[in-house]
C-alpha atoms as a PDB file:
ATOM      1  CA  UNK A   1      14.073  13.499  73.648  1.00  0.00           C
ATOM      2  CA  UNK A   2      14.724  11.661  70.377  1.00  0.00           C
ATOM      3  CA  UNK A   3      17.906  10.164  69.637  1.00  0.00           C
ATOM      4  CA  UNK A   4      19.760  11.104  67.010  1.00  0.00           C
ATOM      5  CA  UNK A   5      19.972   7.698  65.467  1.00  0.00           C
ATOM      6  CA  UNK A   6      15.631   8.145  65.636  1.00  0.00           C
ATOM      7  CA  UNK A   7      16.115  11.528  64.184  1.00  0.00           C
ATOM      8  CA  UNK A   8      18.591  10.144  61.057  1.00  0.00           C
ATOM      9  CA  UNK A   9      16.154   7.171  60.778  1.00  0.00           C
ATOM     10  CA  UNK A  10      12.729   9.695  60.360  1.00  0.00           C
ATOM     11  CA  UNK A  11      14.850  11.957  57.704  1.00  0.00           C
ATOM     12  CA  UNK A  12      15.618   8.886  55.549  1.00  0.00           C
ATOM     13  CA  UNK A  13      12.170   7.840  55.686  1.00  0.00           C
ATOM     14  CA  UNK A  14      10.789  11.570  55.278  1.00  0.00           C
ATOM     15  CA  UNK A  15      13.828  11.321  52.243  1.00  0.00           C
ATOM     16  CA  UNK A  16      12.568   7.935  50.747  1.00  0.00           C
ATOM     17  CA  UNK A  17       8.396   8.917  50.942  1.00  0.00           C
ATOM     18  CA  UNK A  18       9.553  12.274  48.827  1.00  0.00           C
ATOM     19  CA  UNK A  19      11.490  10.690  46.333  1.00  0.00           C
ATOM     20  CA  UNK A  20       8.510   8.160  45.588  1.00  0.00           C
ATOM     21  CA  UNK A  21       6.283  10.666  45.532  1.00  0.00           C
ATOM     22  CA  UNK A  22       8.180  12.342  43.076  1.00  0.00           C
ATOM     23  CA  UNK A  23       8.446   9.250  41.157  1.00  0.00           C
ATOM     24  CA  UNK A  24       5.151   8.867  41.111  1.00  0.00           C
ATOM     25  CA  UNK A  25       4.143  11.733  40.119  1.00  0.00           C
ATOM     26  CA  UNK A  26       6.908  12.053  37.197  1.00  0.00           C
ATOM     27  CA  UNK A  27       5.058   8.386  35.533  1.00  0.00           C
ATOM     28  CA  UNK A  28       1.738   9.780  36.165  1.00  0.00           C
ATOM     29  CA  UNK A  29       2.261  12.924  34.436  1.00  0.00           C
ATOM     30  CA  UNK A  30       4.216  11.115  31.915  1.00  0.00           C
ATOM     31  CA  UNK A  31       0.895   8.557  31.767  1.00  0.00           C
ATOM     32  CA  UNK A  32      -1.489  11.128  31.310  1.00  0.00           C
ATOM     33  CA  UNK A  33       1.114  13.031  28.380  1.00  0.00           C
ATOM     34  CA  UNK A  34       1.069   9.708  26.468  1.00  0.00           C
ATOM     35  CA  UNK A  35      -2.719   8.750  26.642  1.00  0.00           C
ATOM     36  CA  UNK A  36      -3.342  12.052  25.487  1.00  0.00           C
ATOM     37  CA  UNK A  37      -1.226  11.918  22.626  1.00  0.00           C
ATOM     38  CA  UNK A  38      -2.822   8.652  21.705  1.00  0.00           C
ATOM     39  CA  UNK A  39      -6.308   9.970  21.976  1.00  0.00           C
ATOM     40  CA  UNK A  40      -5.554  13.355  20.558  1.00  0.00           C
ATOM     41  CA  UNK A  41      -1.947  13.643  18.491  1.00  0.00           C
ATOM     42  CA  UNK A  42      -1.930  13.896  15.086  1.00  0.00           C
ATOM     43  CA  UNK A  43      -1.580  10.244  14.654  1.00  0.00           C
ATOM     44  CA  UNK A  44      -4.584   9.983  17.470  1.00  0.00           C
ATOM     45  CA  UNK A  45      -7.761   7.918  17.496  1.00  0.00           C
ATOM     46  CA  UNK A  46      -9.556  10.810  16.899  1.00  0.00           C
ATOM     47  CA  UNK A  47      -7.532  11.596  13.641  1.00  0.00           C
ATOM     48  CA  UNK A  48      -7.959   7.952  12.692  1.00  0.00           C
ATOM     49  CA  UNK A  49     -11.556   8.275  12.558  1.00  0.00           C
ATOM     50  CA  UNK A  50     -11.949  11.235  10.879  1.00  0.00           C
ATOM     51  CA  UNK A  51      -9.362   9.971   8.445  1.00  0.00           C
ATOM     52  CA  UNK A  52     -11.167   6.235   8.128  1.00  0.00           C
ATOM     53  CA  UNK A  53     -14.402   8.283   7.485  1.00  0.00           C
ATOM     54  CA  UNK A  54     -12.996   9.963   4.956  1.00  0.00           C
ATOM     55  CA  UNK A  55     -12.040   6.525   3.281  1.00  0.00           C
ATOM     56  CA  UNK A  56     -15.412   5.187   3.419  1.00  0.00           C
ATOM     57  CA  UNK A  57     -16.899   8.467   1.877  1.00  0.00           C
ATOM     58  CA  UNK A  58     -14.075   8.009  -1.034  1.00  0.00           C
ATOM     59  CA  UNK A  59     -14.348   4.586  -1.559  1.00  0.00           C
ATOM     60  CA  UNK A  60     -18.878   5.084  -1.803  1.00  0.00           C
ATOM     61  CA  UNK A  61     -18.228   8.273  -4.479  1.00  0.00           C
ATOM     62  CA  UNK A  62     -15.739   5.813  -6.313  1.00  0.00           C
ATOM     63  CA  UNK A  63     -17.937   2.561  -6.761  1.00  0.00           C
ATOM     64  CA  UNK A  64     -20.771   5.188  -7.437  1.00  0.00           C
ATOM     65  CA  UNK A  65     -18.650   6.714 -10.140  1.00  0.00           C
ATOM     66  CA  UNK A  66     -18.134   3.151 -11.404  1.00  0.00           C
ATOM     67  CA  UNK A  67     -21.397   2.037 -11.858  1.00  0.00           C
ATOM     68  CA  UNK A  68     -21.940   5.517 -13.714  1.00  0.00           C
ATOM     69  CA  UNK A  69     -19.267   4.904 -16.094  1.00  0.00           C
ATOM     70  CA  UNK A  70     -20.459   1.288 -16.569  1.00  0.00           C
ATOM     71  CA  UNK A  71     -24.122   2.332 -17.639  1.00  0.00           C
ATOM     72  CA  UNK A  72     -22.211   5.474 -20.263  1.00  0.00           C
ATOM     73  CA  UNK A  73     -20.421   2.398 -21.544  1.00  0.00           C
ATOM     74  CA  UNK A  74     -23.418   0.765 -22.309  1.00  0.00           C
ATOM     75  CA  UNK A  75     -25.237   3.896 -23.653  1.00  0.00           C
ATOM     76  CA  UNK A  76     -21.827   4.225 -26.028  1.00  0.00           C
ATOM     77  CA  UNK A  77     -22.157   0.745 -26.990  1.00  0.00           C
ATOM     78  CA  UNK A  78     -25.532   0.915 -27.954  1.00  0.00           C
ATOM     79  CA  UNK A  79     -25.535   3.875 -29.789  1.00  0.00           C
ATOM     80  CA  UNK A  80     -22.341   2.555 -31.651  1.00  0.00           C
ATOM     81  CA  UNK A  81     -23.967  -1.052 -32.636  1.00  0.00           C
ATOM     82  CA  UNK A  82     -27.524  -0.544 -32.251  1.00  0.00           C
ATOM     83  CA  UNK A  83     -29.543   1.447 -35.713  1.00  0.00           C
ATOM     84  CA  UNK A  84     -32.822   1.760 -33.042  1.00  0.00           C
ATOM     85  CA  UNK A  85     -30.693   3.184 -30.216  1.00  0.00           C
ATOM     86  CA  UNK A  86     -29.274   5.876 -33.113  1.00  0.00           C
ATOM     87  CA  UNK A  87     -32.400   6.388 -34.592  1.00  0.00           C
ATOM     88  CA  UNK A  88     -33.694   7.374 -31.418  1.00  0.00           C
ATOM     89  CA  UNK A  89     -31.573   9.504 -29.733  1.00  0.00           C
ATOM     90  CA  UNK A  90     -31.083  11.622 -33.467  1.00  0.00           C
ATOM     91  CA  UNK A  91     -34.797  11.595 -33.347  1.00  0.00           C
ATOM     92  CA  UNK A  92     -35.490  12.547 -29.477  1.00  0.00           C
ATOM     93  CA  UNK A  93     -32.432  14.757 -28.577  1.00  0.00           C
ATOM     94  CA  UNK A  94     -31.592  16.511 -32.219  1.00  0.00           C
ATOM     95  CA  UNK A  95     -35.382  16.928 -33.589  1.00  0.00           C
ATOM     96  CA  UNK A  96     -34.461  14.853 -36.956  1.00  0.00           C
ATOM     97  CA  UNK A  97     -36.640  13.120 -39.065  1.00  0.00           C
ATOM     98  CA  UNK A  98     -36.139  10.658 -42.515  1.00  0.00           C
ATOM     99  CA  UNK A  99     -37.309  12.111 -45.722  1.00  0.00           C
ATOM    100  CA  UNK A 100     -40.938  12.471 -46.032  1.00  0.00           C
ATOM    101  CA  UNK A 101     -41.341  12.652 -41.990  1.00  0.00           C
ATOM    102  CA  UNK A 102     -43.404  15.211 -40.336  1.00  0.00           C
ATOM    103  CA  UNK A 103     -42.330  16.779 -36.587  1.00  0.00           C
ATOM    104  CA  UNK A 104     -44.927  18.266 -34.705  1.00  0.00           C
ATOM    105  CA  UNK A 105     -44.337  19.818 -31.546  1.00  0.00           C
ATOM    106  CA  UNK A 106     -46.356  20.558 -28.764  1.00  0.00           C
ATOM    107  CA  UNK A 107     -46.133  23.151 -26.096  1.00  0.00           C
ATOM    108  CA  UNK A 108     -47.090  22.137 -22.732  1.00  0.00           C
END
């Protein structure tokens, strides 16, 4: 027969094991709530690589963009300063000709 000093001593212990266990379980769940908010939340890896992809793509279209506008620059400047580069483009694009010039065109 147990005593009841045995019987007070097994329902603190049977008192003690479920309040750890509940412990436990309350920073585990809270553990697994707050790696998956870190892996998957809006401010999440997963949103921080989409997002840093995005930058890369932006930052390739916009040093693409400037070396486009660096060669139109050129092109302007040319055709502003240079008589040849004029002469040319009037000649090739427009179909003109100086005074006493024949065009003859082709079809291919």
């Amino acid at each position: 027969m147990a005593t009841p000093v045995n019987r007070l001593r097994q329902q603190v212990a049977s008192e003690v094991r479920k309040r750890r266990l509940i412990f436990y379980t309350v920073v585990f769940l809270s553990f697994l709530y707050l790696l998956a908010n870190i892996i998957f939340g809006d401010m999440g890896f997963l949103k921080y690589r989409e997002l840093h992809q995005k930058k890369t793509s932006i930052e390739n279209d916009i040093r693409e963009i400037n070396q486009e506008n660096e060669q139109l620059r050129t092109q302007i400047k040319s055709l502003k300063e240079d008589p040849y580069h004029r002469e040319k483009h009037a000649r090739e694009d427009f179909g003109l000709a100086k005074p006493d010039e024949y065009i003859f065109k082709y079809d291919r």
